[in-house]
Structures are given as C-alpha cells and as structure tokens.
C-alpha atoms as a PDB file:
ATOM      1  CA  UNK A   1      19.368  95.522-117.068  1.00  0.00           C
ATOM      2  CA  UNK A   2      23.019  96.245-117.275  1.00  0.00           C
ATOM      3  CA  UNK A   3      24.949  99.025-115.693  1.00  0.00           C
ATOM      4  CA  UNK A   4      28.426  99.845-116.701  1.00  0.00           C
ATOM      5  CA  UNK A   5      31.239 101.562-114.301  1.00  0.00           C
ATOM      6  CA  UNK A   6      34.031 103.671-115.633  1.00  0.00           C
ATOM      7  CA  UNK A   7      36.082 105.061-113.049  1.00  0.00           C
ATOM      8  CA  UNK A   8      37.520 108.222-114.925  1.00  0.00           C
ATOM      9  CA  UNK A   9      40.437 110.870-114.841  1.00  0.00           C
ATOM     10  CA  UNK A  10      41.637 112.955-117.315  1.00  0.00           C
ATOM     11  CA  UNK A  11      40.725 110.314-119.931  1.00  0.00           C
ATOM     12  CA  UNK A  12      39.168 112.795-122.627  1.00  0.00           C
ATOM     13  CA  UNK A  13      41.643 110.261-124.717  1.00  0.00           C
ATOM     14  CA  UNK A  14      39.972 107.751-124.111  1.00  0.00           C
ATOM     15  CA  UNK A  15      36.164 107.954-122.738  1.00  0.00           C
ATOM     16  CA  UNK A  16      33.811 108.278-126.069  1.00  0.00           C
ATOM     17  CA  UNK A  17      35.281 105.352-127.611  1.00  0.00           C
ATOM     18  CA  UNK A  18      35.120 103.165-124.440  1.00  0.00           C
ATOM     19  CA  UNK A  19      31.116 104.658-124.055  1.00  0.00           C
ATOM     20  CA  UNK A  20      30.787 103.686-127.599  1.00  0.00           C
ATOM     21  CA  UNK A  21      31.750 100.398-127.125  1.00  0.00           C
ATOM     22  CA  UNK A  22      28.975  99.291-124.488  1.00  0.00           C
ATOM     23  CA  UNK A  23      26.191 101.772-125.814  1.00  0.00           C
ATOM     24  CA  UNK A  24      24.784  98.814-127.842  1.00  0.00           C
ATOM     25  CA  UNK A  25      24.409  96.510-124.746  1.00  0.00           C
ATOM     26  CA  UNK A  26      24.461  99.222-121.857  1.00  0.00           C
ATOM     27  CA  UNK A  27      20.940 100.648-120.102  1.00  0.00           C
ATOM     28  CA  UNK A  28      22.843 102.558-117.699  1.00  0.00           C
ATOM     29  CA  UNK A  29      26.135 104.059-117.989  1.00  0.00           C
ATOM     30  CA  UNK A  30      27.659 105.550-115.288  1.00  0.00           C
ATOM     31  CA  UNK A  31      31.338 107.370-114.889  1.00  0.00           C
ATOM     32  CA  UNK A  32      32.737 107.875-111.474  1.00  0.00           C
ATOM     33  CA  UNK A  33      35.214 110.931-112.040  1.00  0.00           C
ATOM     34  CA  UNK A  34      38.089 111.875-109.377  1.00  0.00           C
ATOM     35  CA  UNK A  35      39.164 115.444-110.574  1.00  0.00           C
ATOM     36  CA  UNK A  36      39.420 115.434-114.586  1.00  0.00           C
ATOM     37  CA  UNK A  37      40.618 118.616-115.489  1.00  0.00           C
ATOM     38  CA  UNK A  38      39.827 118.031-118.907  1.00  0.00           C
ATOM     39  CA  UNK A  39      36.540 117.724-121.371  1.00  0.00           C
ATOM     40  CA  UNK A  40      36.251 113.859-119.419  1.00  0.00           C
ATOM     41  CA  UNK A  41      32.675 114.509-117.962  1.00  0.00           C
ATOM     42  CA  UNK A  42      31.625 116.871-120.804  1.00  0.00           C
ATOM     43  CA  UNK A  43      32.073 114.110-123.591  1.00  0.00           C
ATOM     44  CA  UNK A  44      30.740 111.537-121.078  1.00  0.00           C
ATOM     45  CA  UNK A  45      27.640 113.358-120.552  1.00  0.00           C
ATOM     46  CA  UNK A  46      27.284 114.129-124.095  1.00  0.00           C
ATOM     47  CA  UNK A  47      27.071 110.601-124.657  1.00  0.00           C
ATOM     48  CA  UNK A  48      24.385 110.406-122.357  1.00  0.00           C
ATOM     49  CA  UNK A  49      26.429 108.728-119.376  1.00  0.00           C
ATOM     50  CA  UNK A  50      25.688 109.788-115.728  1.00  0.00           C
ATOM     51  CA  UNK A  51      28.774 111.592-114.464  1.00  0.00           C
ATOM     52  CA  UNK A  52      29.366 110.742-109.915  1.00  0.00           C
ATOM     53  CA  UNK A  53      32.123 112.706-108.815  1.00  0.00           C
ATOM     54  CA  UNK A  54      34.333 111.165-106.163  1.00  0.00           C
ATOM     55  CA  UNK A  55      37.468 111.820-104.549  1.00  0.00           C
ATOM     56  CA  UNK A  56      40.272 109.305-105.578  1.00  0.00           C
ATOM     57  CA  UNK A  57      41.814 107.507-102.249  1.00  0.00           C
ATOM     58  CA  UNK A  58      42.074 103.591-104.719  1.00  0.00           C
ATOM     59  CA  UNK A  59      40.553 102.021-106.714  1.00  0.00           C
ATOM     60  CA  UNK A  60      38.569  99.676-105.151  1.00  0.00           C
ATOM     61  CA  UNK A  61      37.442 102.143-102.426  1.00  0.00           C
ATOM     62  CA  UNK A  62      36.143 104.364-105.681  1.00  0.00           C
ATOM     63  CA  UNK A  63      34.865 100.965-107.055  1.00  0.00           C
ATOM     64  CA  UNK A  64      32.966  99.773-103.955  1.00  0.00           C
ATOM     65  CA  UNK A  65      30.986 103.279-103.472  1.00  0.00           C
ATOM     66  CA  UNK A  66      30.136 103.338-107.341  1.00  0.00           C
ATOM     67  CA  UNK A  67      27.957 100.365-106.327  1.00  0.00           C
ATOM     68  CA  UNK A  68      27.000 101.298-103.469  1.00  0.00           C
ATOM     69  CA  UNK A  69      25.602 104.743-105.781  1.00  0.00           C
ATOM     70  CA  UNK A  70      23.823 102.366-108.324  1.00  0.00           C
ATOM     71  CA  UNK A  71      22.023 100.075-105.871  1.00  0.00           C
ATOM     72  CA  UNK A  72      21.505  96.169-106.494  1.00  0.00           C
ATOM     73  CA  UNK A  73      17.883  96.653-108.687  1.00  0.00           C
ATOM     74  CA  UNK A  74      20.304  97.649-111.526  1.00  0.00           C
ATOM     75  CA  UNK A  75      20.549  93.688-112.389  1.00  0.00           C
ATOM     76  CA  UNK A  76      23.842  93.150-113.429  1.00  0.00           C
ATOM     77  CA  UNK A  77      27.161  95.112-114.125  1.00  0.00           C
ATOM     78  CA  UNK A  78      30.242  95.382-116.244  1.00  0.00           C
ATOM     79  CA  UNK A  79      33.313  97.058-114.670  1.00  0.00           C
ATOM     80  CA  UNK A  80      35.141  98.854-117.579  1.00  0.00           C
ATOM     81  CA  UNK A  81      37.975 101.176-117.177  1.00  0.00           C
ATOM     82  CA  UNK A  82      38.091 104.131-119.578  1.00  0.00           C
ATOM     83  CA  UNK A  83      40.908 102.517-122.181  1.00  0.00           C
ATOM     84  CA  UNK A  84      39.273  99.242-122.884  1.00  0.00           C
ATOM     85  CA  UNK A  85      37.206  98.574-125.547  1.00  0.00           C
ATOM     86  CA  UNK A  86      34.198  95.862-125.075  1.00  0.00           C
ATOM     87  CA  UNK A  87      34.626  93.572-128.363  1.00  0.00           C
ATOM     88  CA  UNK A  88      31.429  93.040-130.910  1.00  0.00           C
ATOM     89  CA  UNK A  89      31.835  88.935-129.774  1.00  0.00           C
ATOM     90  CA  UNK A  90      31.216  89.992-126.062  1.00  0.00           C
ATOM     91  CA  UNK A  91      28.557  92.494-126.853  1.00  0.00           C
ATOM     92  CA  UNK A  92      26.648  89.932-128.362  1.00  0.00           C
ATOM     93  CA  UNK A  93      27.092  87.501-125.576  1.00  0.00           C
ATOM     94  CA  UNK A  94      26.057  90.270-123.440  1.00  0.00           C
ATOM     95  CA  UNK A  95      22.592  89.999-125.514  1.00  0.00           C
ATOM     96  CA  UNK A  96      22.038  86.741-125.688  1.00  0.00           C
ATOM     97  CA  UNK A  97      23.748  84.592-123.267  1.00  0.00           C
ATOM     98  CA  UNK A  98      23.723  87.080-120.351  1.00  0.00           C
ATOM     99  CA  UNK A  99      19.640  87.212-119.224  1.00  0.00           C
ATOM    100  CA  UNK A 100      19.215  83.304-119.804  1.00  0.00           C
ATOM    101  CA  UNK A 101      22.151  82.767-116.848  1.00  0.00           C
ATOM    102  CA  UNK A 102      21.007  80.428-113.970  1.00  0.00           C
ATOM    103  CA  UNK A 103      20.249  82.350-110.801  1.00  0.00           C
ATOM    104  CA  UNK A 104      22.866  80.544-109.230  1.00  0.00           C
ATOM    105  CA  UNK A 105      25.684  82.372-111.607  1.00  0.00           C
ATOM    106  CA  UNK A 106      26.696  85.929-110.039  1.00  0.00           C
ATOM    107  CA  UNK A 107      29.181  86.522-112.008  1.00  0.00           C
ATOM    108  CA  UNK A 108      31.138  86.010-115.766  1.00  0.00           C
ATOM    109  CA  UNK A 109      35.021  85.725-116.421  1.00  0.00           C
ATOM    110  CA  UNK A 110      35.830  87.307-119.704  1.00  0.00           C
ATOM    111  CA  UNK A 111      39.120  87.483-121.463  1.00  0.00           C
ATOM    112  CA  UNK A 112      41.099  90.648-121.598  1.00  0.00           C
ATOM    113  CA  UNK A 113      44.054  91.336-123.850  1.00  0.00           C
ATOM    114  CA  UNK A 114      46.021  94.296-123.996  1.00  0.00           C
ATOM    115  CA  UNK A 115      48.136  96.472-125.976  1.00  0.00           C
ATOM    116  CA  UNK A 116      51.293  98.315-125.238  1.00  0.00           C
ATOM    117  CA  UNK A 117      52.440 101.637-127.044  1.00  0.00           C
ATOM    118  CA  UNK A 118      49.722 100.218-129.811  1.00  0.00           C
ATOM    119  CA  UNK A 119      51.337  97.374-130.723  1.00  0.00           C
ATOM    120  CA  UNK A 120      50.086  93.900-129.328  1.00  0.00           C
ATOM    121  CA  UNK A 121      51.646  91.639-126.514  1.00  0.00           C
ATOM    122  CA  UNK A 122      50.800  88.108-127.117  1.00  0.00           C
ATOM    123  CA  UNK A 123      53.990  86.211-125.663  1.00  0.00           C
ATOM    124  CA  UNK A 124      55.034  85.723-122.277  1.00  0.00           C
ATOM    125  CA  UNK A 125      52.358  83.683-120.715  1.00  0.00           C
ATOM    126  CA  UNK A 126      50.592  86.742-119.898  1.00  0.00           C
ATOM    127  CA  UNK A 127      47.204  86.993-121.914  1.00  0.00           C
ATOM    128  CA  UNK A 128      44.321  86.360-122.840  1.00  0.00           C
ATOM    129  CA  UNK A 129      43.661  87.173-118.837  1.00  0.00           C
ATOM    130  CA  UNK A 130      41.035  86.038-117.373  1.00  0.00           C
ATOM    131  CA  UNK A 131      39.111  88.397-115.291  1.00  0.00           C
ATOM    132  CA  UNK A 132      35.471  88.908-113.521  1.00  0.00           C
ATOM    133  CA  UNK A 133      34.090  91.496-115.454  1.00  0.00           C
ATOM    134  CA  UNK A 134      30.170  90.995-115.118  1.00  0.00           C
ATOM    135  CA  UNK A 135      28.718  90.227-111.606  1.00  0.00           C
ATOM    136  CA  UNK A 136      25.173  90.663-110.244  1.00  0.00           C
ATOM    137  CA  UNK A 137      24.736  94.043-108.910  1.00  0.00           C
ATOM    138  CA  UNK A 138      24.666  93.029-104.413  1.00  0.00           C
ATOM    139  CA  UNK A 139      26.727  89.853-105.390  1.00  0.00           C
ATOM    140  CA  UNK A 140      29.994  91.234-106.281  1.00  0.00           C
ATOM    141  CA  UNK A 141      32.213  93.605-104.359  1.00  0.00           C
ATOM    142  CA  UNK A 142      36.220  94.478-104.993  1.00  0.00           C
ATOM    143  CA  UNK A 143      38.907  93.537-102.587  1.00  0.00           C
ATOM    144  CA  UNK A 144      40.008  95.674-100.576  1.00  0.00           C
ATOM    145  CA  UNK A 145      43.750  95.902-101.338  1.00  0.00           C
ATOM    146  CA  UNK A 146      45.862  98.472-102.496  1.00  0.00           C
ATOM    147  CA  UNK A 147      46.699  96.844-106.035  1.00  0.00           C
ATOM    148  CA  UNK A 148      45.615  94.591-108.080  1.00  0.00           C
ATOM    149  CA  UNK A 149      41.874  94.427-107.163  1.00  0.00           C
ATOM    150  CA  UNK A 150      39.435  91.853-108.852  1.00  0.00           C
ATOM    151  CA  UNK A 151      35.794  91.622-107.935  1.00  0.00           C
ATOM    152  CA  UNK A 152      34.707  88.567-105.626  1.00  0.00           C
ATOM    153  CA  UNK A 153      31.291  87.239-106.248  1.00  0.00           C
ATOM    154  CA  UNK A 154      28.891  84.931-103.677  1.00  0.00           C
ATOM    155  CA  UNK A 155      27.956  82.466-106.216  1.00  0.00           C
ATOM    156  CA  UNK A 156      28.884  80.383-108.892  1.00  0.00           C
ATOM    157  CA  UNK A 157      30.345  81.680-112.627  1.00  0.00           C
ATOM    158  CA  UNK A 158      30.778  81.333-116.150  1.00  0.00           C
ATOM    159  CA  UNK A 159      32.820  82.154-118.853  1.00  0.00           C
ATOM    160  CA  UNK A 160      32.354  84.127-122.326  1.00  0.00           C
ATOM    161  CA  UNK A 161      34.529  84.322-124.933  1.00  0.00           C
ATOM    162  CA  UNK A 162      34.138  87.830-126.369  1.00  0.00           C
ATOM    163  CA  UNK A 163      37.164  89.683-124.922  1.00  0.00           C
ATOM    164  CA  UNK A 164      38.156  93.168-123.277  1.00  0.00           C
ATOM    165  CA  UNK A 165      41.183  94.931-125.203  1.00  0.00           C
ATOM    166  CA  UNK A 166      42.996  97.378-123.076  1.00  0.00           C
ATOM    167  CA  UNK A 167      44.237  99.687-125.789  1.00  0.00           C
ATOM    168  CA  UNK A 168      46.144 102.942-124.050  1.00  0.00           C
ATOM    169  CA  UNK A 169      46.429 105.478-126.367  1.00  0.00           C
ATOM    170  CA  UNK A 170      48.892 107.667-123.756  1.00  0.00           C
ATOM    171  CA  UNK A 171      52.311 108.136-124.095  1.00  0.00           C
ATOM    172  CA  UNK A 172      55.455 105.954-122.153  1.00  0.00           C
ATOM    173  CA  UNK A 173      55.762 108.954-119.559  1.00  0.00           C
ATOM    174  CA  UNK A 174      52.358 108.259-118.382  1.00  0.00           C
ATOM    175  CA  UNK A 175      53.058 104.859-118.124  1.00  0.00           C
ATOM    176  CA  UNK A 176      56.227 105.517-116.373  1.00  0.00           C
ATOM    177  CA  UNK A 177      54.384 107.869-113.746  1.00  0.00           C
ATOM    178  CA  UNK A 178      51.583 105.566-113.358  1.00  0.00           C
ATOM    179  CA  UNK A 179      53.736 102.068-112.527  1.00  0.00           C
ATOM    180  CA  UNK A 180      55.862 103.927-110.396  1.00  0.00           C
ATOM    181  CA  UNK A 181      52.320 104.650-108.281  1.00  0.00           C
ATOM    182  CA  UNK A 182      51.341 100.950-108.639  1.00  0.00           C
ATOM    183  CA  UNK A 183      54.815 100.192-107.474  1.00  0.00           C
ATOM    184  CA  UNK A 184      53.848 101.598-104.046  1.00  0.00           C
ATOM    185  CA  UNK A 185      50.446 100.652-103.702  1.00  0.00           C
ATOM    186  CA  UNK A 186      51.511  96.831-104.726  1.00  0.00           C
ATOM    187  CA  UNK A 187      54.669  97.532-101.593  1.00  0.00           C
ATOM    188  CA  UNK A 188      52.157  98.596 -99.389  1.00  0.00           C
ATOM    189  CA  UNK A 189      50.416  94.749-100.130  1.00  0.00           C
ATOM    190  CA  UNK A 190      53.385  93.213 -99.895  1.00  0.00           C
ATOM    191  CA  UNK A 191      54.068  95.120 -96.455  1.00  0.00           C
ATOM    192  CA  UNK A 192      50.445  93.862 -95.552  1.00  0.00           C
ATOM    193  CA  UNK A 193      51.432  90.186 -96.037  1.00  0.00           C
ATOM    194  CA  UNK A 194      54.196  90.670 -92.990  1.00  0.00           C
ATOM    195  CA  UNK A 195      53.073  92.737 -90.615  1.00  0.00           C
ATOM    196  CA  UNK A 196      49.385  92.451 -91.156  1.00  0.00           C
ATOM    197  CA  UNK A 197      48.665  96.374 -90.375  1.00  0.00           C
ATOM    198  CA  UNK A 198      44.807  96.016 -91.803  1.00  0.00           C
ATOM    199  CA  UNK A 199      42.579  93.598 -93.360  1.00  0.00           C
ATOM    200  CA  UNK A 200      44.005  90.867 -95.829  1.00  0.00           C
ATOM    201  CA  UNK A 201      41.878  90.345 -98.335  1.00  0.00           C
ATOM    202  CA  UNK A 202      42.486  88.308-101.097  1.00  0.00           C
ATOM    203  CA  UNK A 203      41.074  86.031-104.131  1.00  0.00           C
ATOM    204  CA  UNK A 204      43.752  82.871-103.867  1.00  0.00           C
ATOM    205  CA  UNK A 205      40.791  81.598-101.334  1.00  0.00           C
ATOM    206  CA  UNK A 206      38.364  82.803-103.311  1.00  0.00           C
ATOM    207  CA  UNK A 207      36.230  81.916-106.289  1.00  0.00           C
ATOM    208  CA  UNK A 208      38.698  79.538-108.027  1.00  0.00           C
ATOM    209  CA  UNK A 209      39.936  80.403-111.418  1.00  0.00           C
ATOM    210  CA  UNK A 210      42.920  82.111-113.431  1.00  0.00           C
ATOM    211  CA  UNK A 211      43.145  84.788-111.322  1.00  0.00           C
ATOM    212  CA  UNK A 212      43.202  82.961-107.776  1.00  0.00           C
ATOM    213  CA  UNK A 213      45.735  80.590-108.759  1.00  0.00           C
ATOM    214  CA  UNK A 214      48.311  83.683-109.972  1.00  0.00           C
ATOM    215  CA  UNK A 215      47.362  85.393-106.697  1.00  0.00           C
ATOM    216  CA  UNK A 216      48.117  82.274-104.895  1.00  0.00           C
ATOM    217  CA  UNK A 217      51.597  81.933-106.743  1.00  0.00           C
ATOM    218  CA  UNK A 218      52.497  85.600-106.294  1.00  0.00           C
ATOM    219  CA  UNK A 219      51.264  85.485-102.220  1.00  0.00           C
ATOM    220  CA  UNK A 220      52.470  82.350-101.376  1.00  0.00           C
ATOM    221  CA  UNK A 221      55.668  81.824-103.378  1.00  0.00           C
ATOM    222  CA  UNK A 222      57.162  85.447-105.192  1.00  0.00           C
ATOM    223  CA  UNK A 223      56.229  87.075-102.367  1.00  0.00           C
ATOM    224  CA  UNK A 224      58.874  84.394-100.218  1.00  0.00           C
ATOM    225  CA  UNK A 225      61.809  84.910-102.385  1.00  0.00           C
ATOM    226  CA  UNK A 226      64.691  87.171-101.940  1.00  0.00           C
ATOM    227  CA  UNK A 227      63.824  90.687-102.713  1.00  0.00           C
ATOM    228  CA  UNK A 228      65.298  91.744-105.766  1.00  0.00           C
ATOM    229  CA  UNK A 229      66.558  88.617-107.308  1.00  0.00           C
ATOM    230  CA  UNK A 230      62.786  87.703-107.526  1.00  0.00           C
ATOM    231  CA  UNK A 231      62.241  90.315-110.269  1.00  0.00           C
ATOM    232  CA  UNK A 232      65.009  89.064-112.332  1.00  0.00           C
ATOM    233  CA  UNK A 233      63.763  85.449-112.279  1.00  0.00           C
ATOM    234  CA  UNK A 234      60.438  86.253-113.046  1.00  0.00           C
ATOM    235  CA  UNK A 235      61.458  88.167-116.165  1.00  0.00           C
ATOM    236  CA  UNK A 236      63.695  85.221-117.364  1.00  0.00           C
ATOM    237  CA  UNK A 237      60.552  82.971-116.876  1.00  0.00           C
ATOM    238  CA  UNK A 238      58.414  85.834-118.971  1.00  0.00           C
ATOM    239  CA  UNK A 239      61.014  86.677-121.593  1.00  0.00           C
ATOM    240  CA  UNK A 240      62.421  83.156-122.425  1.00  0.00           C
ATOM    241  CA  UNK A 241      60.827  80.085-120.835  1.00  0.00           C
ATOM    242  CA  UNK A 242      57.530  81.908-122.281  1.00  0.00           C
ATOM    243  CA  UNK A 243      59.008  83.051-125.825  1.00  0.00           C
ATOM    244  CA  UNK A 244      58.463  86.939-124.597  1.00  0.00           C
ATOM    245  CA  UNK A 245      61.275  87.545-126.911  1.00  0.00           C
ATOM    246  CA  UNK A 246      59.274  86.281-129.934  1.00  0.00           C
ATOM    247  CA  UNK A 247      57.020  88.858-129.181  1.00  0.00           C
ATOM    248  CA  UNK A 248      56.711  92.147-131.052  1.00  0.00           C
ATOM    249  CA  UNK A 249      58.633  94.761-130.170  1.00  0.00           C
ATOM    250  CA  UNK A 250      56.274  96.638-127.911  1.00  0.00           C
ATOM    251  CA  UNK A 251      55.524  93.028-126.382  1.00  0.00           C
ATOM    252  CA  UNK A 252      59.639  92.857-125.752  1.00  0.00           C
ATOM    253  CA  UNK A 253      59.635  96.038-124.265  1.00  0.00           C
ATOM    254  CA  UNK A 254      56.204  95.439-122.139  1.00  0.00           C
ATOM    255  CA  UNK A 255      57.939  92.593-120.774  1.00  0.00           C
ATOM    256  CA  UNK A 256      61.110  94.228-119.739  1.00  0.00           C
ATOM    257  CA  UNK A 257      59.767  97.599-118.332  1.00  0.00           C
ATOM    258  CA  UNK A 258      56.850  95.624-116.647  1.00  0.00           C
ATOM    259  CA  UNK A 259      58.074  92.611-116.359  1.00  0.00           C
ATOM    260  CA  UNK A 260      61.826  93.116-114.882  1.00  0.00           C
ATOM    261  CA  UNK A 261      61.533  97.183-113.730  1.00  0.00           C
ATOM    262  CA  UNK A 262      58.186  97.541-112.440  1.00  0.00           C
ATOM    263  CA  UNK A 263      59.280  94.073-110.400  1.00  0.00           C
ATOM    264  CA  UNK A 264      62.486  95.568-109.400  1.00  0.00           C
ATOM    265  CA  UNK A 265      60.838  98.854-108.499  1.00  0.00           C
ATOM    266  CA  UNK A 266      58.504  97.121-106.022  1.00  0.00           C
ATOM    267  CA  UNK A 267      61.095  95.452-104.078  1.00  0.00           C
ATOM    268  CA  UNK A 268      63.064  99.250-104.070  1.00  0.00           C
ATOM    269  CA  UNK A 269      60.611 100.558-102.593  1.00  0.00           C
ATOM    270  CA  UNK A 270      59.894  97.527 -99.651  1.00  0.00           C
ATOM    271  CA  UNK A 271      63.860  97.911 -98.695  1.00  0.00           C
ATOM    272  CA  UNK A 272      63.315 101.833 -98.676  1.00  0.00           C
ATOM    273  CA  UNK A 273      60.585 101.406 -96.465  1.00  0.00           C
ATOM    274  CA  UNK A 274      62.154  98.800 -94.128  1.00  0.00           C
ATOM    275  CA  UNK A 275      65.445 101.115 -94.019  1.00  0.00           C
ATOM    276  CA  UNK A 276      62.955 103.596 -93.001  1.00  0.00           C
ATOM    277  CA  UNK A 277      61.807 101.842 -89.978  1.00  0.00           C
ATOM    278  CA  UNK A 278      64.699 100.492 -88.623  1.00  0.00           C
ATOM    279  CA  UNK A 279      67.005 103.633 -89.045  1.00  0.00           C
ATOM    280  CA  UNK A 280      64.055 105.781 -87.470  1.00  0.00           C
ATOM    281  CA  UNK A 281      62.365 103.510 -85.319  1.00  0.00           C
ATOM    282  CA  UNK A 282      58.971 104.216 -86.296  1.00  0.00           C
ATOM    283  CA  UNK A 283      56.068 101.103 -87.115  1.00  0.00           C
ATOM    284  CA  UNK A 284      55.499 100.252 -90.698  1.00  0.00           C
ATOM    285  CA  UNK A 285      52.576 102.002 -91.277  1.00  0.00           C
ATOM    286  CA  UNK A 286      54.496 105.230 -90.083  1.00  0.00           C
ATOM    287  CA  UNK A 287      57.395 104.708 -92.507  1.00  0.00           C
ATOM    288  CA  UNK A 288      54.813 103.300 -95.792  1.00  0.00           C
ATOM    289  CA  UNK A 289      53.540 106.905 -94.682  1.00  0.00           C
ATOM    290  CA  UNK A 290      56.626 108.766 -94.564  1.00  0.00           C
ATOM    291  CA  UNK A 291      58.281 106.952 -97.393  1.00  0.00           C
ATOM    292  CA  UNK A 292      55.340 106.404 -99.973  1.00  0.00           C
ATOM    293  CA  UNK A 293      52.584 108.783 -98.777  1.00  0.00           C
ATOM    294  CA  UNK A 294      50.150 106.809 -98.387  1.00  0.00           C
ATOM    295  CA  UNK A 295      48.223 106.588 -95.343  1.00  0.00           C
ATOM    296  CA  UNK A 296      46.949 103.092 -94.740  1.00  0.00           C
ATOM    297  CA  UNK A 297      44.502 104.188 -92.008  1.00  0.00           C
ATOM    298  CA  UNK A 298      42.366 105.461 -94.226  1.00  0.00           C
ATOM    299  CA  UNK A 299      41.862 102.437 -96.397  1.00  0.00           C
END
C-alpha cells in the first residue's frame, strides 16, 4: 500500500496535476492544508484525496504529524509537494520494483530535477538531486530543522531511476517572497550551529548518500567561512567552475538569484541578527525572535 503526502497552500495552481500524477500508483492520497484560501481542498477532494487541515509552524513539524495522522499500517509513503510531478519511469518502478524490496530497505532515493520560470536548469552541479522520497511508513521521520529537511530512515536504501520534476508554475514575486522566508528559516540553522539554542539534527551523520555529503560540506565547511564572501564564492563555483553559464537562461538566472542572492541574503540576515544582540543585549533566540519572527521555542 502506498500513501502519498502533499503538504498544501494556496496551490489551486498546482494540486490536480500533482494528484494526477500519483493516482496510477497511489491507494491513499492525503493533503495536509495550512490555510488555502483558494479552491486547494475543493479540487483535492474532488480528486478523491483526503484533505487534514493543520496549522503551518514548518515544514517538517507539518510533515512529522501527517504521519503521525496516517499511522505505520499504511506500508509505505511518497512525500510529494504540490508542484512536482511523479514521472511515468518512477510510477512504474513504484509498481514493480517497490513491493519486491527486501525488508531490510526502509527507504528509496529518487532523482529530482527542477525547473525555473519553466525553463530547465541542468548546469551548475546542481541536479539530478538525489533525495529520499519513499520510506516505510514508522521507519522514516523528517529532521527537525528549520530548512532544508530530508527524511531519515532506520534501515538500509535503494535507488530508482524514475525522477521527481519540480515544475512551479508561479510567478518570480512568489519566488522572491518565498526565498526571502527560507532565508530566515536557513539563518535560524545557521544560528543553531553556534549557539546550539535546541536540538541539532542533521543528515551529514546520517544515512550516507548525496544529500549527507552536501550537508556535511555546507555544516562543516560554508558554514566556517566569512559571512558574505561565502555567497560570492559559491556562485563562482556554480556559475563557472560548473558551466552554470552554459545553462539556459532561466538556469543563468536560477543560479544568480539562488545561487549568489538567496546566499547573500542568508548571511544579511545572521549579521542583522547578531547586531541585534549585541546592540540590545538580549540572547539569540530573543533577537532571531525580534529580528525574524520566528519563535524557536516552539519548534
């Protein structure tokens, strides 16, 4: 049996054609929504999804009590968020590959690739991506972190090749507003790694694999460098020492904007935060509060 999670908002855009995508495979679909004021839950439902409703604090808090909603007799699951789009290669390794798993596999890395402003980014060094999409429902929980979440598993895991496309059909503004959130959530990490405020959790000691060893590289060596200069080196890495400029031109400008700004933003907001605390005297989880708002108690 296989469950899918969508966590949802506002993604009328987007939700029948990521439904339609797993309905083949899927004996459960269920969409976690956080306040969608628009036709979200109605199209989701009229697709014949179960619709949870949820208040947003992050995504792997909203992640963690999905699962804990399904229970572990659902078999296994695929996290999906409501712009991808599960590929007919993976949906037929979903089929066949998928039940005939050893019991000592929890969980399956698949390869995601991604769009940006509908054209393709394939330069840079950046994707396919790796991720753990499938797990065993009671073998697989997300980190607890504030950005850039994967799902840990207890046992061992495989690979498939069918791939995830993350295809956002919203405009740059969006895209804009919603880095600029990820910007604080990933300062609050980043913050974490310093003062050590609440639990560290974190894949580079994990389950081995693409994703552990950029985790690694971003905790135990970006995260070292000089604030700042840090963004500007990584997007010179990106952009020429991995051809991003011989990508297309939504690829060049995915690699500047999230590559060189979103990095720059990040370490903006740190120095705000540490200006913060200094010029008011107040702890670090008073000034991510003051500064950010975000309260890191209530992780």
């Amino acid at each position: 049996m296989l469950t899918v999670v969508i966590l949802v908002r506002d993604e009328a855009l987007h939700i029948e054609r990521a439904i339609n995508s797993v309905q083949p495979v899927a004996d459960r679909i269920v969409v976690v929504d956080s306040g969608s004021q628009d036709d979200t839950c109605a199209l989701a439902r009229a697709l014949g999804a179960e619709v949870l409703e949820q208040p947003w604090r992050n995504y792997a808090t909203q992640f963690n009590w999905a699962l804990d909603q399904i229970g572990a007799q659902t078999g296994w699951v695929l996290r999906l968020d409501a712009d991808e789009i599960v590929s007919p290669r993976l949906r037929d390794e979903i089929c066949a590959d998928l039940p005939n798993l050893s019991d000592s596999v929890d969980g399956v890395f698949v390869p995601r690739y991604m769009t940006f402003l509908r054209g393709p980014v394939r330069r840079g060094g950046l994707f396919p991506v790796h991720v753990l999409r499938l797990f065993r429902a009671g073998q697989g929980r997300c980190e607890q972190r504030w950005m850039d979440e994967h799902v840990v598993v207890t046992g061992g895991t495989v690979s498939f090749q069918g791939h995830i496309l993350d295809d956002n059909l919203k405009p740059l503004g969006w895209w804009i507003d919603k880095h600029n959130g990820y910007a604080s959530r990933e300062a609050v990490d980043l913050l974490n790694l310093e003062y050590r405020f609440m639990p560290h959790e974190t894949i580079a000691r994990a389950q081995g694999g693409q994703a552990s060893r950029k985790r690694w590289i971003k905790e135990a060596l970006y995260a070292r460098m000089p604030a700042g200069a840090r963004a500007g080196l990584y997007f010179l890495w990106r952009f020429i020492i991995r051809l991003g400029f011989l990508d297309s031109p939504q690829g060049r400008s995915f690699h500047l904007l999230q590559g060189f700004w979103y990095r720059y933003l990040v370490d903006m907001k740190l120095r705000e935060v540490r200006a913060h605390m200094r010029d008011r005297s107040v702890d670090v989880q008073t000034a991510i509060r003051d500064v950010l708002g975000i309260d890191v108690a209530e992780m």
